[in-house]
PDB file of N, CA and C in Angstrom:
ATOM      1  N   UNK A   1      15.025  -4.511  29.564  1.00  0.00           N
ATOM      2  CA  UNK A   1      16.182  -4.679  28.715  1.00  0.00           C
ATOM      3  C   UNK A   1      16.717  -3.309  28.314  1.00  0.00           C
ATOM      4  N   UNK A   2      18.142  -3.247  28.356  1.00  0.00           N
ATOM      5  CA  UNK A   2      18.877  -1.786  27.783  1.00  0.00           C
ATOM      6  C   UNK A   2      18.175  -1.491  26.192  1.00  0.00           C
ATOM      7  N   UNK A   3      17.660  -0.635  26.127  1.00  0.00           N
ATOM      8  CA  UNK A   3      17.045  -0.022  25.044  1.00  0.00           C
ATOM      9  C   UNK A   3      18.304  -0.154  23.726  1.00  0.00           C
ATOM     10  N   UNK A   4      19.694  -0.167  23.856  1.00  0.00           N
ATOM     11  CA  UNK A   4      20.434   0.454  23.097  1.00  0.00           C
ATOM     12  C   UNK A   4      20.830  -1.568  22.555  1.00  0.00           C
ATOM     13  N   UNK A   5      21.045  -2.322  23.477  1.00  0.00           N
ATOM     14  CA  UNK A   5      20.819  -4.015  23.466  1.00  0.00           C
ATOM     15  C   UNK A   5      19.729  -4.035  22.280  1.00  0.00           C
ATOM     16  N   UNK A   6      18.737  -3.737  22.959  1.00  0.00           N
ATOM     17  CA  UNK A   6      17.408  -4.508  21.834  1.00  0.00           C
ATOM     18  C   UNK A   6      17.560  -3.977  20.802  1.00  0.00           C
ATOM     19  N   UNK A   7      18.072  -2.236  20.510  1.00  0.00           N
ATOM     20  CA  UNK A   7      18.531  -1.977  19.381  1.00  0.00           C
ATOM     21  C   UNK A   7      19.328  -2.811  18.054  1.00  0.00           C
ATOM     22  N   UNK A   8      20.263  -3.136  18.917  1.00  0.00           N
ATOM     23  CA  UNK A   8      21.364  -3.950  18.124  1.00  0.00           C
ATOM     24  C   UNK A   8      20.385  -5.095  17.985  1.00  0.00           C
ATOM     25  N   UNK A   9      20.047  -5.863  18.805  1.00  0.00           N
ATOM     26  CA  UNK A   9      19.323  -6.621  18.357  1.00  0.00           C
ATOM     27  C   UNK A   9      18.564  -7.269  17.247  1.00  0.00           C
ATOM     28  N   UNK A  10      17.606  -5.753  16.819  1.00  0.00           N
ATOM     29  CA  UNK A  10      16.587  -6.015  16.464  1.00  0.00           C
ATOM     30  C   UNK A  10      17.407  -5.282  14.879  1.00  0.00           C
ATOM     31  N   UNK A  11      18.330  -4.740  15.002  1.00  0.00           N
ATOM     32  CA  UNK A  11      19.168  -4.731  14.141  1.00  0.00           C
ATOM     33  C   UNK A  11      19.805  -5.898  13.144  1.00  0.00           C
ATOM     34  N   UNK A  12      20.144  -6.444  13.924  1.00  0.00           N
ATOM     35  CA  UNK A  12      20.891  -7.989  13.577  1.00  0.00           C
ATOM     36  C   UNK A  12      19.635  -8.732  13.268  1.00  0.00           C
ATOM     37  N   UNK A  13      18.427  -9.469  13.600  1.00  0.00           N
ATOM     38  CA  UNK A  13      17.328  -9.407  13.145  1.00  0.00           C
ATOM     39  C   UNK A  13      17.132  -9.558  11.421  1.00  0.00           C
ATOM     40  N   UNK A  14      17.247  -7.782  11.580  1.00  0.00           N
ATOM     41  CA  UNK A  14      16.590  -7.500  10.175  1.00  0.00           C
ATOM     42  C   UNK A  14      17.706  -7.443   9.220  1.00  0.00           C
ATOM     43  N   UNK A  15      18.867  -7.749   9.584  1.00  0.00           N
ATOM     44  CA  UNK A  15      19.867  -8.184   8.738  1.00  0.00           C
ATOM     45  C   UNK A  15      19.675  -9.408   8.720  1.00  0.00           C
ATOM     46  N   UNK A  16      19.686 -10.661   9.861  1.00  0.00           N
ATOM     47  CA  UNK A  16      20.275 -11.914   9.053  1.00  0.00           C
ATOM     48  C   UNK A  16      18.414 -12.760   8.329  1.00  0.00           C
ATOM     49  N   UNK A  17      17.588 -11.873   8.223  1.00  0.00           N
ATOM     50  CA  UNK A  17      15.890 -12.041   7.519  1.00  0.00           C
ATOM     51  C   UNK A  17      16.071 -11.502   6.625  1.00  0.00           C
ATOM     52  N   UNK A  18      16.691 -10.666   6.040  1.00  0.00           N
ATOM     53  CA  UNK A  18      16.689  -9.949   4.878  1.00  0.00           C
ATOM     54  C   UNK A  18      16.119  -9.965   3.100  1.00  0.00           C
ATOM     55  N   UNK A  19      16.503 -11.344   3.279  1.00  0.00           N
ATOM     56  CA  UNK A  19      15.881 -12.195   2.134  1.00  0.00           C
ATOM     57  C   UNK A  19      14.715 -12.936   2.587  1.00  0.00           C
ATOM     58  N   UNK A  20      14.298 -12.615   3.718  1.00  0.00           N
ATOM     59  CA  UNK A  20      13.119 -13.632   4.104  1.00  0.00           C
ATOM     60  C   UNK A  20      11.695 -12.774   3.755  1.00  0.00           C
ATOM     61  N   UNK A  21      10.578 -13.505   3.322  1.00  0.00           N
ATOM     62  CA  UNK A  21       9.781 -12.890   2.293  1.00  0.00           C
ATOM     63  C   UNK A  21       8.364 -12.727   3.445  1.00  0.00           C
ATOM     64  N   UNK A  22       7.617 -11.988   3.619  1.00  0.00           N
ATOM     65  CA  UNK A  22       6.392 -11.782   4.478  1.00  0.00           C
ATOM     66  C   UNK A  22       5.198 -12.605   3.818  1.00  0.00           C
ATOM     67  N   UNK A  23       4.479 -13.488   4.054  1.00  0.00           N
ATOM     68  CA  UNK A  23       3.559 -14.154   3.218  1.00  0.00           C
ATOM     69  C   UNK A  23       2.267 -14.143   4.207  1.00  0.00           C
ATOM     70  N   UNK A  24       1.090 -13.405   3.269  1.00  0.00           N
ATOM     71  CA  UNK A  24      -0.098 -13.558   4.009  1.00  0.00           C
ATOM     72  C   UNK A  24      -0.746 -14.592   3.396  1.00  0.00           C
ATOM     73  N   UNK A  25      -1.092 -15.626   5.080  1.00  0.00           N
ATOM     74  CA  UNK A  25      -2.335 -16.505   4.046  1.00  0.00           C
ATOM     75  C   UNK A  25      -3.351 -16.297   4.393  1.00  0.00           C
ATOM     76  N   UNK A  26      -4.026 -15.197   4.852  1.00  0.00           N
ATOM     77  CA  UNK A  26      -5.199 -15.058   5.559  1.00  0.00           C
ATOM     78  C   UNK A  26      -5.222 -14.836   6.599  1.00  0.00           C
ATOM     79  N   UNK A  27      -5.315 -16.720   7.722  1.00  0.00           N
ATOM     80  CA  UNK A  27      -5.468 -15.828   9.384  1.00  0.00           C
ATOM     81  C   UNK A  27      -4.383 -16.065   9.894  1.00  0.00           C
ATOM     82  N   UNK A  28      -2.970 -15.773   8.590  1.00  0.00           N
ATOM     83  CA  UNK A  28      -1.869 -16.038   9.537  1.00  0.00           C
ATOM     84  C   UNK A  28      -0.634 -15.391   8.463  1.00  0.00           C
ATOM     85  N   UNK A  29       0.009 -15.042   8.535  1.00  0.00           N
ATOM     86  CA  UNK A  29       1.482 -14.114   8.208  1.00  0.00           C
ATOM     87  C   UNK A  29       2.619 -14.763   8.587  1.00  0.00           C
ATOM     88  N   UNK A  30       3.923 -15.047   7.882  1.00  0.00           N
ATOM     89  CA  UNK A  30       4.228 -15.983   7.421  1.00  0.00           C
ATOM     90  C   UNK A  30       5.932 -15.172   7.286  1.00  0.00           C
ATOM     91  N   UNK A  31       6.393 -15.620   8.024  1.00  0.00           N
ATOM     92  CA  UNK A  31       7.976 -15.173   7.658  1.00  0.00           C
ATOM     93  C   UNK A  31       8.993 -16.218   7.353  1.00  0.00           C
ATOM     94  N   UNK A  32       9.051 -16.635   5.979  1.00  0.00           N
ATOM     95  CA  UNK A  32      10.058 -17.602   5.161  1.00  0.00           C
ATOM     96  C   UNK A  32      11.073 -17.127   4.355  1.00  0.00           C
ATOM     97  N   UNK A  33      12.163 -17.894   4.258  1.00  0.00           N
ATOM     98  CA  UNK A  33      13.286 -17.842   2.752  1.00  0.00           C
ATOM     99  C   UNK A  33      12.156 -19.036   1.753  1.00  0.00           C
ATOM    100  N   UNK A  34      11.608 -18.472   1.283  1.00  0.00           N
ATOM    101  CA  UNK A  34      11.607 -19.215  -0.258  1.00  0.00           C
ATOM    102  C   UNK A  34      12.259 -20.014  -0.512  1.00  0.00           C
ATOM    103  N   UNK A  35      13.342 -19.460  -1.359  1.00  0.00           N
ATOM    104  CA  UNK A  35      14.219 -19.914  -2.065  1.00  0.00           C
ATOM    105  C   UNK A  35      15.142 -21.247  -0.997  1.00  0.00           C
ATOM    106  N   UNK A  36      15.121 -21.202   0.158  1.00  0.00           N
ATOM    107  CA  UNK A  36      15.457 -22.182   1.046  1.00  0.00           C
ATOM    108  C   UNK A  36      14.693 -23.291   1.513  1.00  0.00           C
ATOM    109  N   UNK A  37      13.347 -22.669   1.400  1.00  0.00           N
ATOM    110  CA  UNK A  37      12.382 -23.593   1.501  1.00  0.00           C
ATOM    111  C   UNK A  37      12.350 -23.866   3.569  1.00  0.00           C
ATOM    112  N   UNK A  38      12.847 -22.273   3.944  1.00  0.00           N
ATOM    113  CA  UNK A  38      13.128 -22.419   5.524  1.00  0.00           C
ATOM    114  C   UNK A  38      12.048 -20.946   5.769  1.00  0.00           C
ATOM    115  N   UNK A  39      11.137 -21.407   7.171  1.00  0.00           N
ATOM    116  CA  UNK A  39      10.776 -20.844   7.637  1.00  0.00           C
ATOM    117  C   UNK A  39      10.955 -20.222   9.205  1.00  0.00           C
ATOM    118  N   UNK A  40      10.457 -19.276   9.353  1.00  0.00           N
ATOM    119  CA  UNK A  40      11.350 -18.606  10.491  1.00  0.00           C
ATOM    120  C   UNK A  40      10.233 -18.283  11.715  1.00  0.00           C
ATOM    121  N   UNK A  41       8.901 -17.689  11.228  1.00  0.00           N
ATOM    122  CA  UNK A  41       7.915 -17.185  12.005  1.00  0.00           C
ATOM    123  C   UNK A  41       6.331 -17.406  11.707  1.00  0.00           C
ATOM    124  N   UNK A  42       5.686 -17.590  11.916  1.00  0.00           N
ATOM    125  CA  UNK A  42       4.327 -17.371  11.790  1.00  0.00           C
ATOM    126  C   UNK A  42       3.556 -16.818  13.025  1.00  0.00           C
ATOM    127  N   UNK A  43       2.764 -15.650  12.183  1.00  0.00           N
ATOM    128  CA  UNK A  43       1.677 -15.068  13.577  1.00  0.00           C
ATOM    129  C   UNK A  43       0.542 -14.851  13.154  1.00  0.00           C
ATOM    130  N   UNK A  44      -0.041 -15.908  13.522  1.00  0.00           N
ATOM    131  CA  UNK A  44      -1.696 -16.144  13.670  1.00  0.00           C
ATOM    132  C   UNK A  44      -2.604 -14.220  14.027  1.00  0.00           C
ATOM    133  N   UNK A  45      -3.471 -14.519  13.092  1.00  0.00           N
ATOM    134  CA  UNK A  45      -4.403 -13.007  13.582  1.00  0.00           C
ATOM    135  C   UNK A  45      -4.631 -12.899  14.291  1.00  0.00           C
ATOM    136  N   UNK A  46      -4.973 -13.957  15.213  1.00  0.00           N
ATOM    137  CA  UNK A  46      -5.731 -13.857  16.369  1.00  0.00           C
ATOM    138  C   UNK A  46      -4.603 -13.616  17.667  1.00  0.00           C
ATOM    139  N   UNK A  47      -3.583 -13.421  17.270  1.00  0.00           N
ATOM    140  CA  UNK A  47      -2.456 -13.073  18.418  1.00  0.00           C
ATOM    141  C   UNK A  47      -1.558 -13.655  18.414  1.00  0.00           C
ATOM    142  N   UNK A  48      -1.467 -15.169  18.236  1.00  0.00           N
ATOM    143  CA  UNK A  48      -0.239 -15.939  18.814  1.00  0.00           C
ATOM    144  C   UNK A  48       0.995 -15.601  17.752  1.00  0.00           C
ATOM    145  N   UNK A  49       2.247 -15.999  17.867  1.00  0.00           N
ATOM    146  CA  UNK A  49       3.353 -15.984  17.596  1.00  0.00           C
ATOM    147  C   UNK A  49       3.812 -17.461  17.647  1.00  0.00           C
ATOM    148  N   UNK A  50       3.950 -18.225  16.403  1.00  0.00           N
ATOM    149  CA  UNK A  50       5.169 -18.903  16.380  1.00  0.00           C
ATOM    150  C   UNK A  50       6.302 -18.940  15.617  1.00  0.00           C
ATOM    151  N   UNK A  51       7.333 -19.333  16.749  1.00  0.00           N
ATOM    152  CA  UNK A  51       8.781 -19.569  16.045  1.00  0.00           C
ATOM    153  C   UNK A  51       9.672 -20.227  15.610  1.00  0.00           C
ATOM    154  N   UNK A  52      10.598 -20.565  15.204  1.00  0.00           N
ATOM    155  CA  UNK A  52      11.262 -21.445  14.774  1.00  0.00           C
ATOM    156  C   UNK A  52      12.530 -21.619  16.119  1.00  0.00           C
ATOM    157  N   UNK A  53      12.896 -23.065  16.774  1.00  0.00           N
ATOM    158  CA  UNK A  53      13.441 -22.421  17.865  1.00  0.00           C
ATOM    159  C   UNK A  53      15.027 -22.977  17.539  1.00  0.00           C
ATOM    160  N   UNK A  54      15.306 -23.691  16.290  1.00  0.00           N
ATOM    161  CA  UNK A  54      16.553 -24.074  16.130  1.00  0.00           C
ATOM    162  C   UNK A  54      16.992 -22.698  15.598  1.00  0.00           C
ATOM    163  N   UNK A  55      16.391 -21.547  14.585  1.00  0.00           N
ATOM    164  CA  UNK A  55      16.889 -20.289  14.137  1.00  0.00           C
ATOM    165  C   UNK A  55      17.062 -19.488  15.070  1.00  0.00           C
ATOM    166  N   UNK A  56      16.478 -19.151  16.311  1.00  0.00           N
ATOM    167  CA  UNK A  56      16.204 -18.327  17.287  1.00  0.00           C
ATOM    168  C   UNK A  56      16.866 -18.668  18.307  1.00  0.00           C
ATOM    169  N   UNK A  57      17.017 -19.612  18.660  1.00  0.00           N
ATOM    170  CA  UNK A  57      17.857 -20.424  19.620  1.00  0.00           C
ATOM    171  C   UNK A  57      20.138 -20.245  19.276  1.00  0.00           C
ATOM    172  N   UNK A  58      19.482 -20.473  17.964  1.00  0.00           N
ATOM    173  CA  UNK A  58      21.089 -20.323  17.362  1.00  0.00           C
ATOM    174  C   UNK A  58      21.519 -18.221  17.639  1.00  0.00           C
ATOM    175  N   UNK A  59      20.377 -18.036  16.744  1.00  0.00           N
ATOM    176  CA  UNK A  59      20.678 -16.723  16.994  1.00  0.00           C
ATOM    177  C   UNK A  59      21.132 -15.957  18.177  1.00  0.00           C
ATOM    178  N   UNK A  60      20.024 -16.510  19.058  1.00  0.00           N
ATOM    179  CA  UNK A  60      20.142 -15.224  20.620  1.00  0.00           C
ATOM    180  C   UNK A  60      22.154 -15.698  21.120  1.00  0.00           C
ATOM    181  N   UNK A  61      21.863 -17.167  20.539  1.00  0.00           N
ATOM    182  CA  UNK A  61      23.347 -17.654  21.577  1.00  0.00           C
ATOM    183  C   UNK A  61      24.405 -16.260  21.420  1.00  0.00           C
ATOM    184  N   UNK A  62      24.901 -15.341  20.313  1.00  0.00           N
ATOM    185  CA  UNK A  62      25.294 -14.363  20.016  1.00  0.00           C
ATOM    186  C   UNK A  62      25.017 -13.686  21.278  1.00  0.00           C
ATOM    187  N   UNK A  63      24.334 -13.268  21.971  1.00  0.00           N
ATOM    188  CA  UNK A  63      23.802 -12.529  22.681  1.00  0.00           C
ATOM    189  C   UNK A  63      23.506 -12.951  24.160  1.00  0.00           C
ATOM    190  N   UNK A  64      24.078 -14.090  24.704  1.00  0.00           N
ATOM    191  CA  UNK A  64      24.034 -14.771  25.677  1.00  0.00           C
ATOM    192  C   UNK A  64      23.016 -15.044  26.254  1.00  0.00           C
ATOM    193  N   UNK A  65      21.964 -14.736  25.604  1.00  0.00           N
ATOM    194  CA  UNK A  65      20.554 -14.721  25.770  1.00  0.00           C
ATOM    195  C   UNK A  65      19.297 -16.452  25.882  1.00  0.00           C
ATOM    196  N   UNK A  66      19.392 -16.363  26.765  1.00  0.00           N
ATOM    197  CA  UNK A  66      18.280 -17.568  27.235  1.00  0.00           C
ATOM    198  C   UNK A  66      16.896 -17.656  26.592  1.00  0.00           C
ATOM    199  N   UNK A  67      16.243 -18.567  26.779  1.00  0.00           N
ATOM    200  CA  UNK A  67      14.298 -18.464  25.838  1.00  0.00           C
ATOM    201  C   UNK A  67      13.716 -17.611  26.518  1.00  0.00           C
ATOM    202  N   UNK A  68      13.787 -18.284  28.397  1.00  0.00           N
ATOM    203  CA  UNK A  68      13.146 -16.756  28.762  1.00  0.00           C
ATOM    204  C   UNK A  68      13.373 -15.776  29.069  1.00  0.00           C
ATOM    205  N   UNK A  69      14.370 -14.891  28.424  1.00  0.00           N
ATOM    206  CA  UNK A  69      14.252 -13.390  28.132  1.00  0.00           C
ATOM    207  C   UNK A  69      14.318 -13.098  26.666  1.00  0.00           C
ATOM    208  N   UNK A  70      14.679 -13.931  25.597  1.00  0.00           N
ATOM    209  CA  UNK A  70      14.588 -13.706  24.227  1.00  0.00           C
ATOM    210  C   UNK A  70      13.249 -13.592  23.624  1.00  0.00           C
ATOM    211  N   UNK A  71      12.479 -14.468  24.009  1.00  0.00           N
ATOM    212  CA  UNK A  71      11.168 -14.694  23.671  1.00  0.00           C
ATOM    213  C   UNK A  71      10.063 -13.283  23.515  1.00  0.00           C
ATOM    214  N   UNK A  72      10.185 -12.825  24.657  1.00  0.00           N
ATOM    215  CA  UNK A  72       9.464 -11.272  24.375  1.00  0.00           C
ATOM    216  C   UNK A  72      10.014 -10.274  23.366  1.00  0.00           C
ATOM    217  N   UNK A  73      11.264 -10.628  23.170  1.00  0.00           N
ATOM    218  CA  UNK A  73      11.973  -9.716  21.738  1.00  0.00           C
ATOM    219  C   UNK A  73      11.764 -10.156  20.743  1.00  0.00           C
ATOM    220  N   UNK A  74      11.234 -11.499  20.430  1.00  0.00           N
ATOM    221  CA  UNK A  74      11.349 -11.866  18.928  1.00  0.00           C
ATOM    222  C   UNK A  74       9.533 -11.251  18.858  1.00  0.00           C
ATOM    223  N   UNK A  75       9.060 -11.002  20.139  1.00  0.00           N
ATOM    224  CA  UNK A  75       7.217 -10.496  19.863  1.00  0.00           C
ATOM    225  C   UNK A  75       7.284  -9.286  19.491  1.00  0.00           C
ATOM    226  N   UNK A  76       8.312  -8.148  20.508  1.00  0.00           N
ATOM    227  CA  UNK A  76       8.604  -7.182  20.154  1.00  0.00           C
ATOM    228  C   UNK A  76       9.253  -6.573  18.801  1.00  0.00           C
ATOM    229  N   UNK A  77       9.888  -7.617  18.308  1.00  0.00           N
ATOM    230  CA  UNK A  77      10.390  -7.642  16.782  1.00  0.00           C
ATOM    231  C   UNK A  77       9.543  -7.762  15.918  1.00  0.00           C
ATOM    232  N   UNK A  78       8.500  -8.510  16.169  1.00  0.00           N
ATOM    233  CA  UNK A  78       7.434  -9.253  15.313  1.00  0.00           C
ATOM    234  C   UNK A  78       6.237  -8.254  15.515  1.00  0.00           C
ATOM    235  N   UNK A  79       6.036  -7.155  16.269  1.00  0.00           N
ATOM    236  CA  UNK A  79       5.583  -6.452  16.298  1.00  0.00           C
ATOM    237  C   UNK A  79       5.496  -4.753  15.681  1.00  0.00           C
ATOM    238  N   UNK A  80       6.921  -5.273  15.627  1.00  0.00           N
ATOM    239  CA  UNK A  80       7.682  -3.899  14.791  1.00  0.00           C
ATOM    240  C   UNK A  80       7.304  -4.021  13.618  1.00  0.00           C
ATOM    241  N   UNK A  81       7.615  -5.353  12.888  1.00  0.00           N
ATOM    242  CA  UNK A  81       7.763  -5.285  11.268  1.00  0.00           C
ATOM    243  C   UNK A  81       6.463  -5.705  10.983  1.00  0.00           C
ATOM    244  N   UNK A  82       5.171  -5.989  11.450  1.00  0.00           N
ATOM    245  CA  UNK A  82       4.110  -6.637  11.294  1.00  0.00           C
ATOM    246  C   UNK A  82       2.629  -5.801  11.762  1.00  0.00           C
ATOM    247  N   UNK A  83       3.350  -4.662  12.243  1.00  0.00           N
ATOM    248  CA  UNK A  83       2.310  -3.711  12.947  1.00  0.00           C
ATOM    249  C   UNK A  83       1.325  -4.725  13.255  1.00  0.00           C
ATOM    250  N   UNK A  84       1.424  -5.012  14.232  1.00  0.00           N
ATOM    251  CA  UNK A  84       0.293  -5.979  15.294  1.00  0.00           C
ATOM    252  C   UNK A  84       0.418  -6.198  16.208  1.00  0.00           C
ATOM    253  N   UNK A  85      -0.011  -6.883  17.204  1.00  0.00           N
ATOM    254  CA  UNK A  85       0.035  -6.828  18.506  1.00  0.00           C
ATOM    255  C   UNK A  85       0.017  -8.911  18.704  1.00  0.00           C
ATOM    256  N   UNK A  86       0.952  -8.984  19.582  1.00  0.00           N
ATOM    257  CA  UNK A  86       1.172 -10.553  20.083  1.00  0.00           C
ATOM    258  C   UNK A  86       0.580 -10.965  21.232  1.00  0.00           C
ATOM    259  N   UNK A  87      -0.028 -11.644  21.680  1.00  0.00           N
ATOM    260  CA  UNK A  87      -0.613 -12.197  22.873  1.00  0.00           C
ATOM    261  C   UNK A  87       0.211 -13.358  23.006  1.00  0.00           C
ATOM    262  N   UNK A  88       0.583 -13.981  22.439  1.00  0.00           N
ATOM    263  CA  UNK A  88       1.391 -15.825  23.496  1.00  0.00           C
ATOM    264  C   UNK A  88       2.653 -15.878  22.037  1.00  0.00           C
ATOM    265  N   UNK A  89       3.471 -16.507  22.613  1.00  0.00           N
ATOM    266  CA  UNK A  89       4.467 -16.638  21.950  1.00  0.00           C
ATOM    267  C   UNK A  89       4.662 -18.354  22.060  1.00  0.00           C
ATOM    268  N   UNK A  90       4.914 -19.256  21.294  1.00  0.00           N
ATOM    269  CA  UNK A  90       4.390 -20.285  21.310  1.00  0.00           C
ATOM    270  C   UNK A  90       6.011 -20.855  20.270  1.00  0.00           C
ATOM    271  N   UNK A  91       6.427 -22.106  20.512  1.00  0.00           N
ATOM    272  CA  UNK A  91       7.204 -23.016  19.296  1.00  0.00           C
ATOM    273  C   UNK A  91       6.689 -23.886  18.404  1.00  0.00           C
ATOM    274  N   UNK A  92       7.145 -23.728  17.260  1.00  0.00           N
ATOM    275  CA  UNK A  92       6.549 -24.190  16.286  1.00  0.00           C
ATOM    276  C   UNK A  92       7.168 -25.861  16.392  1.00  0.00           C
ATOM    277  N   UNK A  93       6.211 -26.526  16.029  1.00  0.00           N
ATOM    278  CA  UNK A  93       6.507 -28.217  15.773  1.00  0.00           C
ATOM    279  C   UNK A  93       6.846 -28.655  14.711  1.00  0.00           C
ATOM    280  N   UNK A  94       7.866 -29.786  14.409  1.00  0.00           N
ATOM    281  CA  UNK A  94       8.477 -29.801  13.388  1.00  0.00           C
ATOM    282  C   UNK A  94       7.273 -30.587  12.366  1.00  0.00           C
ATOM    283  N   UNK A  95       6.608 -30.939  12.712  1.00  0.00           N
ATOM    284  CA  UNK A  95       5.396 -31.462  11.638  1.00  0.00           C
ATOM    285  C   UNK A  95       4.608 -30.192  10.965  1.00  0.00           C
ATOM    286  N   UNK A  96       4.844 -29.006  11.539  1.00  0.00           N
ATOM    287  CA  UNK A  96       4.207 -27.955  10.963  1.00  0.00           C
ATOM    288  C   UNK A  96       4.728 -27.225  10.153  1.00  0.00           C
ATOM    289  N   UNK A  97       5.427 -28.017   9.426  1.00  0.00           N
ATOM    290  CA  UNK A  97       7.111 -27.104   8.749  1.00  0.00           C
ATOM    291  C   UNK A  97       6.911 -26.272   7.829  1.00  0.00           C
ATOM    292  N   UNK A  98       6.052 -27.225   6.977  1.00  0.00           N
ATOM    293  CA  UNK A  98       5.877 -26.651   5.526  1.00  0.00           C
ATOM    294  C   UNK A  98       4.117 -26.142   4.933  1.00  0.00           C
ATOM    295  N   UNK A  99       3.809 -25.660   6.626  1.00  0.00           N
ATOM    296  CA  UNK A  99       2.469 -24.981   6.096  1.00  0.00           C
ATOM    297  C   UNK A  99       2.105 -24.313   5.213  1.00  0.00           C
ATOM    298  N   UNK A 100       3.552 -22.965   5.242  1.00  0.00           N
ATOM    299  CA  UNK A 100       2.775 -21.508   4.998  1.00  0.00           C
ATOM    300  C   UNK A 100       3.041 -22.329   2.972  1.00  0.00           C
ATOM    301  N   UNK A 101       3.787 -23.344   2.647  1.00  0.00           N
ATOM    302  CA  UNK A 101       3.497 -23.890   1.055  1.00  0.00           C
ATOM    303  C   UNK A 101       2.250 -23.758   0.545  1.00  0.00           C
ATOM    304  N   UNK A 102       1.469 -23.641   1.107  1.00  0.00           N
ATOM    305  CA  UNK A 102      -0.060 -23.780   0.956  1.00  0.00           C
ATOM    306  C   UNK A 102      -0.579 -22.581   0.636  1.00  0.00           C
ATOM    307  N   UNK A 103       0.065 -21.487   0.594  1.00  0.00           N
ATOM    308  CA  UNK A 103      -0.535 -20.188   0.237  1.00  0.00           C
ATOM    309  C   UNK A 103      -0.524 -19.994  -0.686  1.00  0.00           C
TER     310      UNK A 103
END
């Protein structure tokens, strides 16, 4: 990918999360709006990545961008702001909505 692309990208990103709050629950990290009661990301310690794919899906459309080439940027993103490392990138199920409440 053009380096100066993922830029903007990962730009736009951390603008439209801005209000979204980092929540550790232990063996997993937790990227939500609160106040919306909407979650966006979770990444398990042990490597995996999940996402939200109606937020991510809406988003990349901006960017003409398909799952499989977006998908390694939201790891690479999630790697940036989370200093960690991703092994599988995975979609989150809508029964799993309101986990990270539990923290």
């Amino acid at each position: 990918m053009n380096i100066r692309l993922k830029k903007r990208i990962f730009d736009k990103l951390y603008e439209d999360l801005k209000h979204a709050e980092i929540i550790d629950c232990g063996d997993s990290i937790w990227i939500v709006d609160r106040d919306k009661e909407y979650w966006f990301l979770e990444y398990e310690k042990s490597g995996d990545l999940w996402w939200r794919y109606q937020f991510f899906d809406n988003f990349f459309l901006l960017f003409s961008m398909e799952r499989s080439k977006y998908e390694r940027v939201i790891s690479e993103w999630v790697e940036e702001v989370l200093n960690c490392k991703v092994y599988a990138t995975l979609l989150m199920k809508d029964w799993q909505e309101n986990w990270w409440k539990n923290c």
